[in-house]
N, C-alpha and C. Protein backbone atom coordinates (compact mmCIF):
# COMPACT_ATOMS: atom_id res chain seq x y z
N UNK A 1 79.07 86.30 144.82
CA UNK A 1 79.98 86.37 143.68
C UNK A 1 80.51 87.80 143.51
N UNK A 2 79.36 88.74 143.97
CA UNK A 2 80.00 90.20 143.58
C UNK A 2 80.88 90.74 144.62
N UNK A 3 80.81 89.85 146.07
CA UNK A 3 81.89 89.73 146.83
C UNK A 3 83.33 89.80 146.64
N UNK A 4 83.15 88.48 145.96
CA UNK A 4 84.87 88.38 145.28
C UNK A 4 84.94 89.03 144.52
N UNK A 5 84.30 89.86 143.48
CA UNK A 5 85.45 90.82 142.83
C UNK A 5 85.50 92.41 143.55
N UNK A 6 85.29 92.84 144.63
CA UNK A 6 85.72 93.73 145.78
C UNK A 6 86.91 93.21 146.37
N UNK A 7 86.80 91.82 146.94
CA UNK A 7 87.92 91.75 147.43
C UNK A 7 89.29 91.23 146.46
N UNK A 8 89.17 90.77 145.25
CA UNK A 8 90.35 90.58 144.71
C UNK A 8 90.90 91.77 143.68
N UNK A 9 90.53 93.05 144.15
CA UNK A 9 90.71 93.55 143.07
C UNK A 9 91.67 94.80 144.22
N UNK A 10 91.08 94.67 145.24
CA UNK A 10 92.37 95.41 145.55
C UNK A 10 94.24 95.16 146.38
N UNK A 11 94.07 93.17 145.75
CA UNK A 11 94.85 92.59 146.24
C UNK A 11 95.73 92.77 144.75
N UNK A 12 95.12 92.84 143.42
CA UNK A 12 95.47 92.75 142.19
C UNK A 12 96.08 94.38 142.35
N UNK A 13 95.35 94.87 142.37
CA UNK A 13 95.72 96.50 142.57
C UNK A 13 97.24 96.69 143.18
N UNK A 14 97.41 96.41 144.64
CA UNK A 14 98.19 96.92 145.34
C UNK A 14 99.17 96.31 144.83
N UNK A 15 99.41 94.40 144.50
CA UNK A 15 100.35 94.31 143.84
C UNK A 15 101.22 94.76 142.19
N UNK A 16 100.03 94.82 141.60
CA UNK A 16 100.59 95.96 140.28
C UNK A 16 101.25 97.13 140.73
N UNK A 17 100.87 97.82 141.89
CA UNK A 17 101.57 99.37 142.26
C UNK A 17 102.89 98.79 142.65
N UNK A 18 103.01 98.35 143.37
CA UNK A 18 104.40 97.46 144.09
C UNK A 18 105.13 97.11 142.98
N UNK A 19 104.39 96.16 142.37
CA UNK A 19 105.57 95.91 141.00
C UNK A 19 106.28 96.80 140.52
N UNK A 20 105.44 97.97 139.71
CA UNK A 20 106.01 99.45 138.82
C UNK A 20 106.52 100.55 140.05
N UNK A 21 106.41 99.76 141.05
CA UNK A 21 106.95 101.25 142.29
C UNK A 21 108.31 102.05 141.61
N UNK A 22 109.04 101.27 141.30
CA UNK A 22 110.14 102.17 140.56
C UNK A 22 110.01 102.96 139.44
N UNK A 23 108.71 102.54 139.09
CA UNK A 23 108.70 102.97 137.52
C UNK A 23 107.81 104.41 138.16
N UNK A 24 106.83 103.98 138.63
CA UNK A 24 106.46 105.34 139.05
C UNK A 24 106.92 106.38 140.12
N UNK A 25 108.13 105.98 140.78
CA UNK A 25 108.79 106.86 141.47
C UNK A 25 109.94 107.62 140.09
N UNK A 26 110.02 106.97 139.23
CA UNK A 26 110.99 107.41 138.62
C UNK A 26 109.72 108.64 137.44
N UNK A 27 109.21 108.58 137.49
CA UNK A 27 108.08 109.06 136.55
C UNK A 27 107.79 110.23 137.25
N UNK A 28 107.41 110.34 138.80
CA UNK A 28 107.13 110.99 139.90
C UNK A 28 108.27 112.01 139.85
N UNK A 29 109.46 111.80 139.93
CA UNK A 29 110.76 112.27 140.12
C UNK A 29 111.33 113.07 138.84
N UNK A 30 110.28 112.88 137.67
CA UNK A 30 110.63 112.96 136.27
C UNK A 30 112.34 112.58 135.89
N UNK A 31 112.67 111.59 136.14
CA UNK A 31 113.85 110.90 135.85
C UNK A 31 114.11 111.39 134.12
N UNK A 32 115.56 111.44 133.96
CA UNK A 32 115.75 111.42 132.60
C UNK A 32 115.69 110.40 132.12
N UNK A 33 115.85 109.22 132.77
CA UNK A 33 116.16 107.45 132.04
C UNK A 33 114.75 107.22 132.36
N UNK A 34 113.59 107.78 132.35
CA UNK A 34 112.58 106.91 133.10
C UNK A 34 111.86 105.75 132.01
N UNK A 35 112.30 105.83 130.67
CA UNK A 35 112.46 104.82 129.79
C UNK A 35 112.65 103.87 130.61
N UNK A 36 113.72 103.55 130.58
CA UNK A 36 114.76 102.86 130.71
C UNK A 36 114.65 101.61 132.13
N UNK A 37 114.36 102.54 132.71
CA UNK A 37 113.80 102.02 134.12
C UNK A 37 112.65 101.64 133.83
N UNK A 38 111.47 101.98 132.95
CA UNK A 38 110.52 101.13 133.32
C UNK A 38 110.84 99.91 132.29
N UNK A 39 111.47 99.94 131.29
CA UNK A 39 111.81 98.78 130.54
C UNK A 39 112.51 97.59 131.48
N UNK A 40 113.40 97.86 132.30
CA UNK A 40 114.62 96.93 133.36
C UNK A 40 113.39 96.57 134.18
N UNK A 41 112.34 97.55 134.74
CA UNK A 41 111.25 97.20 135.69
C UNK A 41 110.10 96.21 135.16
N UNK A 42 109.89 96.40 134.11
CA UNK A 42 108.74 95.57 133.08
C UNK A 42 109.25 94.20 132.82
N UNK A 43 110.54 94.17 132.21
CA UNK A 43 111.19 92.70 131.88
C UNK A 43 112.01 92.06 133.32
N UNK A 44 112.79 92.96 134.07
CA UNK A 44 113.56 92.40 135.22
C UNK A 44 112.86 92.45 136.63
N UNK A 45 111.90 92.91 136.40
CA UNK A 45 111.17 93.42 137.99
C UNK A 45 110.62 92.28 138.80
N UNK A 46 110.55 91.03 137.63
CA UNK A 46 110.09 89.92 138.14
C UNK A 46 111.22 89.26 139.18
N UNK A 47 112.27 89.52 138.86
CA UNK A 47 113.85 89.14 140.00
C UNK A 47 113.64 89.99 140.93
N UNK A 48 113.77 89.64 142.43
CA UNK A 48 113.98 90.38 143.02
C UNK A 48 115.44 91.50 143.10
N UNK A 49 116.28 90.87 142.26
CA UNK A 49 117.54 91.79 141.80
C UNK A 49 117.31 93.07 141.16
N UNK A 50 116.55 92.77 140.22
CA UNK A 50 115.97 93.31 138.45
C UNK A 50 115.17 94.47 139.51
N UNK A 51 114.13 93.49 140.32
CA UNK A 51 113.49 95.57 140.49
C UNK A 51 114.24 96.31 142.13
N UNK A 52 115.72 95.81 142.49
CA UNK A 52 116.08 96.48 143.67
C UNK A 52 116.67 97.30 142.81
N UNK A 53 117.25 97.13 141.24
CA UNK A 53 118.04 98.18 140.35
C UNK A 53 117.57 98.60 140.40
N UNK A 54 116.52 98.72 139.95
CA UNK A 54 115.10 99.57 139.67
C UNK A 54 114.80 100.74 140.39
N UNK A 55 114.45 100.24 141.41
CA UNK A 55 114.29 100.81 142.15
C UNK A 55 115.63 102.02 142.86
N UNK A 56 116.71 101.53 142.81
CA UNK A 56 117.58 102.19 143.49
C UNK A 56 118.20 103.34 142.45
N UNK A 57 118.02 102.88 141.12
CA UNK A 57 118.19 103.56 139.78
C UNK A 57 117.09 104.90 140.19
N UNK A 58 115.50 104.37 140.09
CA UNK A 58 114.99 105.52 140.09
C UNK A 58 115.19 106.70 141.33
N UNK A 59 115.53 106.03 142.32
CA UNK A 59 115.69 107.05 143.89
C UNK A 59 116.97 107.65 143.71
N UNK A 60 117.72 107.78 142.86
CA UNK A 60 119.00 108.40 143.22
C UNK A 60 118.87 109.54 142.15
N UNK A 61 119.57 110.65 142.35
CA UNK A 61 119.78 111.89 141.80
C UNK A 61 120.10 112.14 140.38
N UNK A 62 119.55 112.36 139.53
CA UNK A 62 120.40 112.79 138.33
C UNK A 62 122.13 113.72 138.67
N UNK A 63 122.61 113.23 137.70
CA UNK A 63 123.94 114.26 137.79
C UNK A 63 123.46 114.73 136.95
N UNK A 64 124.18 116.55 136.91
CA UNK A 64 123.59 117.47 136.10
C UNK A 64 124.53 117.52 135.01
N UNK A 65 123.70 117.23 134.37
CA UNK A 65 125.08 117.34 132.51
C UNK A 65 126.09 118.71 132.26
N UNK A 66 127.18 118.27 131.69
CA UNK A 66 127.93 119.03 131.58
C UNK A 66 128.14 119.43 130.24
N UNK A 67 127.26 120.98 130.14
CA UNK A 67 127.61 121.49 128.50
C UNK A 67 128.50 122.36 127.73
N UNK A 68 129.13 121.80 127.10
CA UNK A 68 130.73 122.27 126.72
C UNK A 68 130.42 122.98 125.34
């Protein structure tokens, strides 16, 4: 019995990291939206659509604000 919880826990594991991968690349990256992204990642991540935004949201560059 103490078998199975070694082995299901790092099947539970790896898929939780996978899920939030955007959220924590965007966290990693210190994103300014990283709100934002993990909210689209938390509710939409379940679509495979919902977390390619996600994901492609967090990997891309901030533009640098323009202060007038």
């Amino acid at each position: 019995m103490l078998l199975g919880h070694f082995i299901f826990f790092p099947f539970f594991g790896f898929g939780f990291v996978m899920y939030f991968l955007p959220s924590i690349i965007a966290l990693a990256r210190s994103k300014r939206d990283t709100l934002a992204i993990f909210l689209l990642n938390l509710f939409l991540g379940w679509s495979v659509i919902g977390w390619i935004v996600a994901l492609v949201w967090a990997a891309k560059s901030d533009v640098a604000a323009v202060a007038r």
